[in-house]
Protein backbone atom coordinates (compact mmCIF):
# COMPACT_ATOMS: atom_id res chain seq x y z
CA UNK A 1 15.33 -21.27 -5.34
CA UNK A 2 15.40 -17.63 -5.43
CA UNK A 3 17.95 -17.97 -8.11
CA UNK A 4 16.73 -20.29 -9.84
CA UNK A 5 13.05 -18.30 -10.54
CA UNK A 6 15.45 -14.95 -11.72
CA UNK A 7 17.44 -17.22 -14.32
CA UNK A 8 14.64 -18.31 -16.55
CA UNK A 9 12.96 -16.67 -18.88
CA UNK A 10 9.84 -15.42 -17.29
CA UNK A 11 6.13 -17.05 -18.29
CA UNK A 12 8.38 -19.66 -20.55
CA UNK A 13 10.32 -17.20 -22.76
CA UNK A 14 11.01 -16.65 -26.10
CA UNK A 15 8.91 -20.25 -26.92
CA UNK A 16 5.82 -19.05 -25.16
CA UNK A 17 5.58 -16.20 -26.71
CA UNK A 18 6.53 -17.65 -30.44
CA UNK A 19 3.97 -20.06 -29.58
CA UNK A 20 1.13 -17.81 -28.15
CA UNK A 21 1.78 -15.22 -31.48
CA UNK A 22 1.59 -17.62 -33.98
CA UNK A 23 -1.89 -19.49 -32.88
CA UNK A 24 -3.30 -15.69 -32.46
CA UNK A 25 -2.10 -14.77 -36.42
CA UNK A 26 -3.57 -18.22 -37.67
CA UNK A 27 -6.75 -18.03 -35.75
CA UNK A 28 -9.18 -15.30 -34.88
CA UNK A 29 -9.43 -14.22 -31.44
CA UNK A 30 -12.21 -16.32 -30.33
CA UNK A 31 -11.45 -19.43 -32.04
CA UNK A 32 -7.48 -18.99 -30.80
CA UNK A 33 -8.48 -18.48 -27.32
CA UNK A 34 -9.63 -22.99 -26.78
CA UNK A 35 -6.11 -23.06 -26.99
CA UNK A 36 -5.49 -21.01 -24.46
CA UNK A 37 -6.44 -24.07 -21.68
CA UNK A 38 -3.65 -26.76 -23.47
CA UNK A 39 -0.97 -24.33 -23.72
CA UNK A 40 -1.81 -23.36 -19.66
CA UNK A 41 -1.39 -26.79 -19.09
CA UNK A 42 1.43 -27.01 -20.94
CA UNK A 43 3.15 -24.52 -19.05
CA UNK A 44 1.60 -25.73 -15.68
CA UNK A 45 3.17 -28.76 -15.90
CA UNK A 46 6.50 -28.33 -17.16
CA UNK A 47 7.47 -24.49 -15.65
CA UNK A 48 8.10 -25.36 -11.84
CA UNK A 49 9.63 -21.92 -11.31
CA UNK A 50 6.50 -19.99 -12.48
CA UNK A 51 4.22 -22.70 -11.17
CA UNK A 52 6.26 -22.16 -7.59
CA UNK A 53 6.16 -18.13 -7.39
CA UNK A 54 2.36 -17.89 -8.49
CA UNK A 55 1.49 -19.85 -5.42
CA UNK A 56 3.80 -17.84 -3.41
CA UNK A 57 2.20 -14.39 -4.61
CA UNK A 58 -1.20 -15.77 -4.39
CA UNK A 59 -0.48 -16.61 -0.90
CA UNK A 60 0.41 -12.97 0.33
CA UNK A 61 -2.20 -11.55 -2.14
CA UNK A 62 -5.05 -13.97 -0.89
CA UNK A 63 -4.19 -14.58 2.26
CA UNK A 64 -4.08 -18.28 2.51
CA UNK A 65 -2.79 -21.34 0.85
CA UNK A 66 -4.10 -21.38 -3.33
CA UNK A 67 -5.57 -24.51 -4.33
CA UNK A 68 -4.13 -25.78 -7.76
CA UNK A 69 -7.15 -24.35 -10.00
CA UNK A 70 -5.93 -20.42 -8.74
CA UNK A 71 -2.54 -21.20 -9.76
CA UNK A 72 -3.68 -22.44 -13.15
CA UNK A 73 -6.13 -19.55 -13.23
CA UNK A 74 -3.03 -17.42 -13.16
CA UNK A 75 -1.13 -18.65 -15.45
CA UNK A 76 -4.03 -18.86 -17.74
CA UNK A 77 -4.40 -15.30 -17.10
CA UNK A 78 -0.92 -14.36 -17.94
CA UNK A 79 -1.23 -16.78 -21.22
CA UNK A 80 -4.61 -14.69 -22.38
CA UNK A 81 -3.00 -11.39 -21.92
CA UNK A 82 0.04 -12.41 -23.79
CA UNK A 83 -2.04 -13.39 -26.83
CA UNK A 84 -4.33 -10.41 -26.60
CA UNK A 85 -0.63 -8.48 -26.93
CA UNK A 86 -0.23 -9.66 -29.84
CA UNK A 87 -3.93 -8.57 -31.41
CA UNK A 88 -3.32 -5.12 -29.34
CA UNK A 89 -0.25 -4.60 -31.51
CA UNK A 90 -1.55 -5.89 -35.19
CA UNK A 91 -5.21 -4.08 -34.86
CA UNK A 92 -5.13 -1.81 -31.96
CA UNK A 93 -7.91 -2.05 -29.63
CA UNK A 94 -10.74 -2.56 -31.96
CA UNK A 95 -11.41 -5.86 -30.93
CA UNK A 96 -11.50 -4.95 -27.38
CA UNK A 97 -13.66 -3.46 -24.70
CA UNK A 98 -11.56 -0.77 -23.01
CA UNK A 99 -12.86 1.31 -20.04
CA UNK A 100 -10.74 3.99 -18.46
CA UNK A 101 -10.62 5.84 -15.00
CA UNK A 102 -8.87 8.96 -14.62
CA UNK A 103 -8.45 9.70 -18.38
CA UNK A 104 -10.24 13.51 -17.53
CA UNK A 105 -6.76 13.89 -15.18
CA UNK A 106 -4.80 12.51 -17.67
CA UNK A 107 -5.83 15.22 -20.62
CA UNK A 108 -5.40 17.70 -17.96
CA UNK A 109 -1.57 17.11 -18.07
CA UNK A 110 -1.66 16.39 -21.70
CA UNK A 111 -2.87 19.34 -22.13
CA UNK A 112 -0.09 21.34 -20.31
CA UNK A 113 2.42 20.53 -23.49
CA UNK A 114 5.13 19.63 -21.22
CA UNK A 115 4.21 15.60 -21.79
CA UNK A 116 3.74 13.11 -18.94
CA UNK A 117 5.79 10.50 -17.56
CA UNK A 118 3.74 7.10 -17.24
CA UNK A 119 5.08 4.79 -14.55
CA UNK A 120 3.37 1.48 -14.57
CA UNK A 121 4.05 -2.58 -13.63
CA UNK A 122 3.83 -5.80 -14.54
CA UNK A 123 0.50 -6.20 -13.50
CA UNK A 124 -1.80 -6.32 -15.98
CA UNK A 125 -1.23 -5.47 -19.45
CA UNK A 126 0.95 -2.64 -20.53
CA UNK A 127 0.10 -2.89 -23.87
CA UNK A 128 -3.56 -1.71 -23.25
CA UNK A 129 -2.10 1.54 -22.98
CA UNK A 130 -1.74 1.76 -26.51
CA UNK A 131 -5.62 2.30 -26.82
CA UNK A 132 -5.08 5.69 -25.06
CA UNK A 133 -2.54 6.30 -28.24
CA UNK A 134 -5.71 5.51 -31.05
CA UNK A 135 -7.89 8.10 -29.19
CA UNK A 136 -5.08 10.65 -28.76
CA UNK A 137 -2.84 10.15 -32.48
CA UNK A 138 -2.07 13.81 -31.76
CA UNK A 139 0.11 12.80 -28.88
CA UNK A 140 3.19 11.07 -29.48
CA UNK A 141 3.30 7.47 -27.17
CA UNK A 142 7.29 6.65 -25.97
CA UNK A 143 7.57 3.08 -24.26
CA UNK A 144 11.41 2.69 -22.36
CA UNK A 145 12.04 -1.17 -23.39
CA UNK A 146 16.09 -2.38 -23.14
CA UNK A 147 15.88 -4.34 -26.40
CA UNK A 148 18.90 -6.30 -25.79
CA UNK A 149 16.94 -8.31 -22.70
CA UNK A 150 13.58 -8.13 -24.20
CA UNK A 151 14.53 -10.17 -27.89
CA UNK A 152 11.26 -11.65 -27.88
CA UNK A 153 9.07 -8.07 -26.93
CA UNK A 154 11.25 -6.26 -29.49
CA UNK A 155 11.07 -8.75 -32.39
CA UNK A 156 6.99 -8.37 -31.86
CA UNK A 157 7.40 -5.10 -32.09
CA UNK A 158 9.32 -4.95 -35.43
CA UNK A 159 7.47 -7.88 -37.08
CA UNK A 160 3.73 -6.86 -35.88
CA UNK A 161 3.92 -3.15 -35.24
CA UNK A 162 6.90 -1.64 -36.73
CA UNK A 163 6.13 2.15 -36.20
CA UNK A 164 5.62 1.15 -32.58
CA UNK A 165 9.20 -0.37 -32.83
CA UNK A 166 10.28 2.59 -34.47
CA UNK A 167 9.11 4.53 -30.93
CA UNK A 168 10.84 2.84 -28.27
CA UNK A 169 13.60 4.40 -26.62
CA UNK A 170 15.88 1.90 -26.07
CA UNK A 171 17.24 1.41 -22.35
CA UNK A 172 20.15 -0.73 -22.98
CA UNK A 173 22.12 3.06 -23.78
CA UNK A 174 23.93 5.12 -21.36
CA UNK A 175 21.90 6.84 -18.66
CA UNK A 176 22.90 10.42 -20.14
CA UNK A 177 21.73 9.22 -23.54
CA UNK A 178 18.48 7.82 -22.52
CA UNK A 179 17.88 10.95 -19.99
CA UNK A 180 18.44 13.00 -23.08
CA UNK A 181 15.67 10.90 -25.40
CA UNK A 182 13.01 11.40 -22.52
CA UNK A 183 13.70 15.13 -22.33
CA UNK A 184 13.26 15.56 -25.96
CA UNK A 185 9.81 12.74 -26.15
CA UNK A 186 8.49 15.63 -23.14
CA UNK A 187 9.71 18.74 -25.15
CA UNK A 188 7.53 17.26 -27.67
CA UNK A 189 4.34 16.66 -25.55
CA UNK A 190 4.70 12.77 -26.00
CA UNK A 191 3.65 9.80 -23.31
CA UNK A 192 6.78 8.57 -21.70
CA UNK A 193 5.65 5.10 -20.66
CA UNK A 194 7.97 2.59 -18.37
CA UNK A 195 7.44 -0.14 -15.53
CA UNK A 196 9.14 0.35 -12.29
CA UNK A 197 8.38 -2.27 -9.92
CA UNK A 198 11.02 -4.29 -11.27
CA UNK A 199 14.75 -3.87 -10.12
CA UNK A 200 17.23 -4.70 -13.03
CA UNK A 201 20.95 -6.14 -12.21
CA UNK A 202 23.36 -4.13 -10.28
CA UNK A 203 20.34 -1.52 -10.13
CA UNK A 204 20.07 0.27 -6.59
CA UNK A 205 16.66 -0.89 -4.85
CA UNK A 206 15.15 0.55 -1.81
CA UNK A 207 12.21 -1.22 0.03
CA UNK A 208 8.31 -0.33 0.54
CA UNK A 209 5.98 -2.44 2.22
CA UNK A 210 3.93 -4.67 -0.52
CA UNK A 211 1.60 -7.87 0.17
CA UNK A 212 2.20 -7.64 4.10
CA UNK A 213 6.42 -7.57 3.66
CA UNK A 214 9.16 -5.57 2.65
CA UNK A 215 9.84 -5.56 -0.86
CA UNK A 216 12.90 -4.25 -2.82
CA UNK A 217 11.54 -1.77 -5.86
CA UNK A 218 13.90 0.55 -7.98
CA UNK A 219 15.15 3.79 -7.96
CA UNK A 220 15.72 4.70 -11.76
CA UNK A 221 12.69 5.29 -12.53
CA UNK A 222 12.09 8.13 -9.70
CA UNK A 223 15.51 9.32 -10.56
CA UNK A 224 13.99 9.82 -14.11
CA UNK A 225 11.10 11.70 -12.91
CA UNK A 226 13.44 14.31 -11.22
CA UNK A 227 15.21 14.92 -13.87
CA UNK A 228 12.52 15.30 -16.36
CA UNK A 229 10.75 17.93 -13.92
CA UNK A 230 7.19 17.13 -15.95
CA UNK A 231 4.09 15.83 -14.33
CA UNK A 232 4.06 12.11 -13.55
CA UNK A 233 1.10 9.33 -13.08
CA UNK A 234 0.42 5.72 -12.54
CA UNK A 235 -1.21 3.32 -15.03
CA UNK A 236 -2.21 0.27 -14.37
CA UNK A 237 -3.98 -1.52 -17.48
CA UNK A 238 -6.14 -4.72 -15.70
CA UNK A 239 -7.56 -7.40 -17.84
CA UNK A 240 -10.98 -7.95 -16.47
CA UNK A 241 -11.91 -11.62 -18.40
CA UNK A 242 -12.73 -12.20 -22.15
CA UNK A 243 -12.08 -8.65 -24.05
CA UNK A 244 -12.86 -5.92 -21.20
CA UNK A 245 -9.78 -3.98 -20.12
CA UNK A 246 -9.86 -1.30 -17.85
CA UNK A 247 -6.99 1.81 -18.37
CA UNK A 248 -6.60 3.56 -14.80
CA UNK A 249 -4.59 7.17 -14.14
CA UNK A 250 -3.43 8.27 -11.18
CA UNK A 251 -1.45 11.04 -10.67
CA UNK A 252 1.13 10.99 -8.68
CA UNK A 253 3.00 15.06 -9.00
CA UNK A 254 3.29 17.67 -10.76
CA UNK A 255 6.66 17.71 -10.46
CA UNK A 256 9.10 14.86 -8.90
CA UNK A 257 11.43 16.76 -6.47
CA UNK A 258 14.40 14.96 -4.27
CA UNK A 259 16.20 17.28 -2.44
CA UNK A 260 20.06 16.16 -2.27
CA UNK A 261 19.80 16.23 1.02
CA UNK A 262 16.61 14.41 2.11
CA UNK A 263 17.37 11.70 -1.15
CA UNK A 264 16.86 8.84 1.21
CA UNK A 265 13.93 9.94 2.59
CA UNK A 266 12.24 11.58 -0.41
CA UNK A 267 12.89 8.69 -3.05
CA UNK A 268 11.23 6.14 0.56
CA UNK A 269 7.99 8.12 -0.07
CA UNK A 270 7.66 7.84 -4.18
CA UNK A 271 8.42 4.38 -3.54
CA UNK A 272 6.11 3.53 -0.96
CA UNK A 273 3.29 5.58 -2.35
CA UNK A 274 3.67 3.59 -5.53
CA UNK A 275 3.77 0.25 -3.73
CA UNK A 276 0.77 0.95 -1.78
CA UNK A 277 -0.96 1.50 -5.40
CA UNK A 278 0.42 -1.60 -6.75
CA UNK A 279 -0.62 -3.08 -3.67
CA UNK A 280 -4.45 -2.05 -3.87
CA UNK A 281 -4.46 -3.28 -7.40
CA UNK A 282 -3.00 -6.53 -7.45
CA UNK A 283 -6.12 -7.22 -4.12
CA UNK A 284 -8.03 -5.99 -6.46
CA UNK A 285 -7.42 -8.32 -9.74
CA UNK A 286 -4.78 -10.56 -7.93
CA UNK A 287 -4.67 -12.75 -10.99
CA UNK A 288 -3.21 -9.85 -13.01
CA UNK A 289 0.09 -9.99 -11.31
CA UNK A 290 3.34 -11.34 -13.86
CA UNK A 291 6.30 -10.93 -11.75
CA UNK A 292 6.78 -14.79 -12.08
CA UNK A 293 9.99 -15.07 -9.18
CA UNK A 294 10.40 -14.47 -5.53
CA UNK A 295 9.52 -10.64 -5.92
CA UNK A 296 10.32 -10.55 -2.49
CA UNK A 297 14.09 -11.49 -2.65
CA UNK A 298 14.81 -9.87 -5.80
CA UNK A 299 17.46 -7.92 -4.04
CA UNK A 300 19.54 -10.62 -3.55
CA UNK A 301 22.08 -9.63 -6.21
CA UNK A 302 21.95 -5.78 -5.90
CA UNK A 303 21.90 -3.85 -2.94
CA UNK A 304 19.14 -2.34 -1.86
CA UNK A 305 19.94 0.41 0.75
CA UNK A 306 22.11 3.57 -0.68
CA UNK A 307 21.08 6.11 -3.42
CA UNK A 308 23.82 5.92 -6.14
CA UNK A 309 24.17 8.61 -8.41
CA UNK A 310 21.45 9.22 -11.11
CA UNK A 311 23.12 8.83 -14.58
CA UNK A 312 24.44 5.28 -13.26
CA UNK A 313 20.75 4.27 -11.81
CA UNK A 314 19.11 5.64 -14.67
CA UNK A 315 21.01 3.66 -17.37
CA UNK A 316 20.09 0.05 -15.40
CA UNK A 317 16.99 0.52 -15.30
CA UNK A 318 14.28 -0.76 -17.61
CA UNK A 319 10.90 -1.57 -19.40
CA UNK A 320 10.57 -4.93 -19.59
């Protein structure tokens, strides 16, 4: 089964997302939203896969068996946030009611000039984060996205916000290359935005307890953070029902340090420190959560207990 939630395209793909854009560009926001409850249904009824891991999260996150409305809830969730995406990137956030916590630490590294690496998760919506670019135009916003296994991400991009295209550093290069692209986006004072809760193919994972079990996360993006040497923090951008948002920074170092040889040890603590976060945040809006597979078992096709060496680790890893 395990295999069979990683091989299809999360949330229903390329279609759900074609089909999610082009009600939100016909309609205005409020009027597109009705269809928000027959495309949920939709989706409820013909994605088993997604259907199957939402009640398996919402069992660890809740504690208890969901009932069939909190899985459609869910996925209803994940449907809204996908078309808000799409306003998010056509008209920023004017539409929207965006509240932050932690900004004040955030301009406090901002400030610094040496930029700020951003690690965040699919839990929530990403995109928010783009609000924090209106307020700030002064400071450049990179987003890490591998365009060749995001098509449907990257043709938004181009087609709805094309000097937000124009940003992305794309992961699908070498690890030198896209090491190189970060360093220069920090040189520059600039955002450096990524996910890393998600472990990419081949990628070396090491586990962190998350929901009440082990689960595998990556090391790429903590690799990253060492070799940048600039200040990193945690965003988490939760959709809190009809147009409120709330941006929240933590930070996490000033610098990332992993000594060569405590690596083990050293990248344990990042990782567990971030999936404690991760943790307290998907308890707290548990129907934010979009890692729609057995996040659990994701390590079933990379291993998950030795430290490989950081160009290689770097390059698999990804925005997605």
């Amino acid at each position: 089964m395990t295999a069979r939630w990683q091989s299809r395209p999360e949330g229903g793909g390329r279609f759900a997302l074609w089909l999610i854009r082009s009600i939100a560009l016909l309609c205005g926001r409020r009027f597109a939203r009705l269809f928000l409850y027959p495309i949920t249904a939709y989706f409820y009824v013909r994605r088993r896969p997604e259907r199957q891991a939402s009640r398996q999260y919402l069992g660890r996150v809740l504690g208890r068996a969901p009932t069939r409305r909190e899985v459609f809830r869910h996925l209803h969730c994940f449907a809204a946030i996908t078309m808000d995406r799409v306003y998010l990137l056509a008209d920023g956030d004017r539409a929207f009611e965006i509240e932050t916590q932690g900004l004040h630490l955030l301009d406090a590294q901002i400030a610094l000039g040496r930029g700020v690496l951003l690690l965040g998760s699919h839990h929530g919506s990403f995109e928010a984060l783009r609000a924090i670019g209106a307020r700030r135009p002064e400071v450049p916003l990179r987003v890490v996205l591998d365009k060749q296994k995001t098509p449907a991400m990257t043709e938004l991009l181009e087609a709805l916000a094309p000097e937000v295209g124009a940003s992305v550093i794309d992961a699908s290069q070498d690890g030198t290359s896209i090491t190189l692209a970060l360093a220069e986006a920090c040189q520059r004072g600039a955002l450096v935005a990524l996910l890393a809760d998600r472990g990419r193919d081949r990628e070396t994972l090491r586990h962190a307890p998350f929901l009440g079990r082990p689960a595998p996360f990556p090391v790429g993006p903590w690799l990253l953070a060492h070799a940048l040497q600039v200040p990193v923090m945690l965003c988490f951008g939760l959709y809190l029902g009809g147009k409120r948002y709330r941006l929240v920074f933590e930070p996490v170092a000033e610098r990332v340090v992993i000594p060569r040889n405590q690596r083990g040890p050293a990248l344990d603590a990042l990782i567990a420190h971030y999936a404690a976060r991760l943790d307290h945040y998907a308890r707290l809006a548990p129907y934010n959560w979009f890692n729609f597979y057995d996040f659990w078992q994701q390590d079933q096709r990379a291993p998950a207990g030795g430290v490989a060496g950081e160009p290689a680790d770097v390059g698999q890893h990804a925005s997605a």
